[in-house]
Protein backbone atom coordinates (compact mmCIF):
# COMPACT_ATOMS: atom_id res chain seq x y z
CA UNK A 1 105.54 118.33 26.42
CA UNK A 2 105.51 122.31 26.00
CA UNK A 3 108.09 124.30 27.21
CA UNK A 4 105.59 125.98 29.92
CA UNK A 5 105.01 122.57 31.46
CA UNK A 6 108.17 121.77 31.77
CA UNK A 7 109.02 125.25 33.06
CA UNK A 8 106.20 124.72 35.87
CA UNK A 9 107.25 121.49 37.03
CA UNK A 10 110.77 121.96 37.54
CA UNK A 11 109.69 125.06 39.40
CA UNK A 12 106.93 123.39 41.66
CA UNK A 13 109.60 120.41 42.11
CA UNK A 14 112.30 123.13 43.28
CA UNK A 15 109.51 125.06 45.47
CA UNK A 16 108.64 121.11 47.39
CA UNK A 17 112.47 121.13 47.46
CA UNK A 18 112.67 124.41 49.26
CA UNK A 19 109.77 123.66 51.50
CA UNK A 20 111.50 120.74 52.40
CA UNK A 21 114.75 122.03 53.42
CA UNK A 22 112.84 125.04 55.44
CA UNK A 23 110.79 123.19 57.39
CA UNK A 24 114.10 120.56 58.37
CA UNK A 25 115.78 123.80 59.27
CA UNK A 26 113.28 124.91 61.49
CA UNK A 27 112.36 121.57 63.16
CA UNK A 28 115.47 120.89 65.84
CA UNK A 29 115.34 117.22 64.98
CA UNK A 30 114.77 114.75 62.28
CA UNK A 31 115.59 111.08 61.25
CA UNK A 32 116.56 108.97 58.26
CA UNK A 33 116.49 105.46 57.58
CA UNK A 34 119.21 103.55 54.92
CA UNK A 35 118.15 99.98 54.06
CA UNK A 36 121.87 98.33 54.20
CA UNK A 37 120.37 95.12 52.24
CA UNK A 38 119.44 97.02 49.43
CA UNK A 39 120.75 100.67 49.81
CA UNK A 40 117.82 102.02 49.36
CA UNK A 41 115.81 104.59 51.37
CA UNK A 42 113.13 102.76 54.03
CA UNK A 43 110.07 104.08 53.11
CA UNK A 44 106.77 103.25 55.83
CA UNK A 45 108.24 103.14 59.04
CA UNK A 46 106.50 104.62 61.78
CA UNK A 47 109.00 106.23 64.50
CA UNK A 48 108.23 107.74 67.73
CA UNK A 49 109.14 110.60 69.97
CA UNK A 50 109.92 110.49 73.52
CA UNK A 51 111.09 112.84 76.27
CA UNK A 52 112.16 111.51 79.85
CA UNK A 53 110.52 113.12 82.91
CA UNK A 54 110.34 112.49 86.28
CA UNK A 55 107.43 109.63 85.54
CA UNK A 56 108.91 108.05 82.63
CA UNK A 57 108.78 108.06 79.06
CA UNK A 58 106.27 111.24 77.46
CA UNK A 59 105.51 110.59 73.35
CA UNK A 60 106.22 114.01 71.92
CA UNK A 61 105.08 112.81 68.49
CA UNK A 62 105.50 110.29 65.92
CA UNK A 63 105.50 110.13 61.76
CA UNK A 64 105.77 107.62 58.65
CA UNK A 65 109.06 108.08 57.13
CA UNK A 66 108.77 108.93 53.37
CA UNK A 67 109.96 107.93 50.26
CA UNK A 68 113.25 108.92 50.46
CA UNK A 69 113.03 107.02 54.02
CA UNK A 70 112.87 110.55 56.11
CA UNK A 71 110.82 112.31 58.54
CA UNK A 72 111.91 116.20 58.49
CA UNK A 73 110.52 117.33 61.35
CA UNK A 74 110.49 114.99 64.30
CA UNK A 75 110.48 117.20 66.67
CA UNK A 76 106.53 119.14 68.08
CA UNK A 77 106.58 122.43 65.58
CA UNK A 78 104.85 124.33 67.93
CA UNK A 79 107.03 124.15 70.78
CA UNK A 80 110.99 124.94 71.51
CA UNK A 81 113.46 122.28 72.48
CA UNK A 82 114.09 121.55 75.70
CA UNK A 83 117.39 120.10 76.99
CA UNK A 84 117.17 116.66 78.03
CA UNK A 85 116.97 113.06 77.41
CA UNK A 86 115.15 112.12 74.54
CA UNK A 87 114.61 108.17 72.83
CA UNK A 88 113.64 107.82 69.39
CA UNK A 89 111.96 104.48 68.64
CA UNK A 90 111.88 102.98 64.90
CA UNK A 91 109.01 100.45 64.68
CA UNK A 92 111.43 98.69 62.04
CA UNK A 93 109.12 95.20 63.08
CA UNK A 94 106.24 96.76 60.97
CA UNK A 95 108.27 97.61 58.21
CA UNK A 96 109.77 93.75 57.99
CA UNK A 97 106.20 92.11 58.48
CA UNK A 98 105.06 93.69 55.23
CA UNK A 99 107.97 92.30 53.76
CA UNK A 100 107.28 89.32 55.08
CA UNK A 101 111.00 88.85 55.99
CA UNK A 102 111.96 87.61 59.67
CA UNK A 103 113.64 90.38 61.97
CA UNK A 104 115.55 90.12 65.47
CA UNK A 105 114.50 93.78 66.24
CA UNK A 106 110.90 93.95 66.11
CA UNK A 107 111.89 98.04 67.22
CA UNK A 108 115.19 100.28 67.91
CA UNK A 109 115.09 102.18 70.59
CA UNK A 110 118.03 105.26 70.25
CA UNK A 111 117.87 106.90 73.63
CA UNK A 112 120.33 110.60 73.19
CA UNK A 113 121.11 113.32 75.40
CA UNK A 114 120.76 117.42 74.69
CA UNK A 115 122.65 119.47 75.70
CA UNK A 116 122.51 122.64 73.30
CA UNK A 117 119.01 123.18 72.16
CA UNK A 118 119.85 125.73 69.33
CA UNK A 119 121.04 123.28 67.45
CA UNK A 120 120.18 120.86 64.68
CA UNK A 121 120.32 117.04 65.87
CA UNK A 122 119.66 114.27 62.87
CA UNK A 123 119.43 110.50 64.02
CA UNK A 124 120.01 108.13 60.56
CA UNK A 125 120.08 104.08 61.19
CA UNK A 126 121.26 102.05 59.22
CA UNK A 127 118.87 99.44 59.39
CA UNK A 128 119.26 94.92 58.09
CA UNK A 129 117.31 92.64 59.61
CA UNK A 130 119.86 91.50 61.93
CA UNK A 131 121.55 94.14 62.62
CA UNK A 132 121.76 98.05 62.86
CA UNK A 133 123.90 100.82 63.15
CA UNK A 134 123.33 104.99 64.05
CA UNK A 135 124.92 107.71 65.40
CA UNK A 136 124.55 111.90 65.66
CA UNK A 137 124.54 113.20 61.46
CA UNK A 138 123.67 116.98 60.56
């Protein structure tokens, strides 16, 4: 491999790196998934956005988390945060059917409160399939 190449991938790899990070930075919320079986990243889940109003539930939004098991930007870009109660739900039933491996929770509902909408709130789970654990990261 020439120099050059090598010279453009490690700079396209630290431009998707930088993309990354400024896009998580400007999206109020994101999630992460751990596999605690393997400890590896769950890749494929699809997870849901929901806001509570005076009817119920609302989907904001959902995503596929990637390869590293994220989703950046959880949160609508093209609106603001609004305080609230909010319930993230990771379809984690999907995700075991394709493995063909037997679950007890087909999906996790994480149901969180905000309270200060200028910041940044991250949601990981650690996820087995009898068992899971989350809480507020950064």
């Amino acid at each position: 491999m020439k120099m050059t190449t090598l010279k453009q991938i490690t700079a396209a790899l630290a431009f998707a790196s930088l993309s990354s990070m400024a896009l998580a930075a400007a999206n109020p919320l994101s999630v992460h998934i751990l596999d605690l079986q393997s400890g590896q990243p769950t890749a494929g889940v699809t997870v849901t956005l929901e806001q509570k109003n005076s009817e119920g539930w609302q989907q904001l939004g959902s995503g596929v988390t990637n390869a590293q098991g994220r989703i950046a930007a959880m949160y609508p870009v093209d609106a603001p945060m609004q305080a609230g109660d909010y319930r993230i739900v990771f379809k984690t039933g999907e995700h075991y059917a394709r493995l063909k491996q037997e679950t007890f929770f087909p999906e996790i509902p994480v149901q969180f409160h905000v309270k200060k909408t200028d910041q940044h709130y991250h949601i990981p789970l650690l996820l087995s399939p009898f068992g899971f654990s989350t809480y507020r990261g950064n």
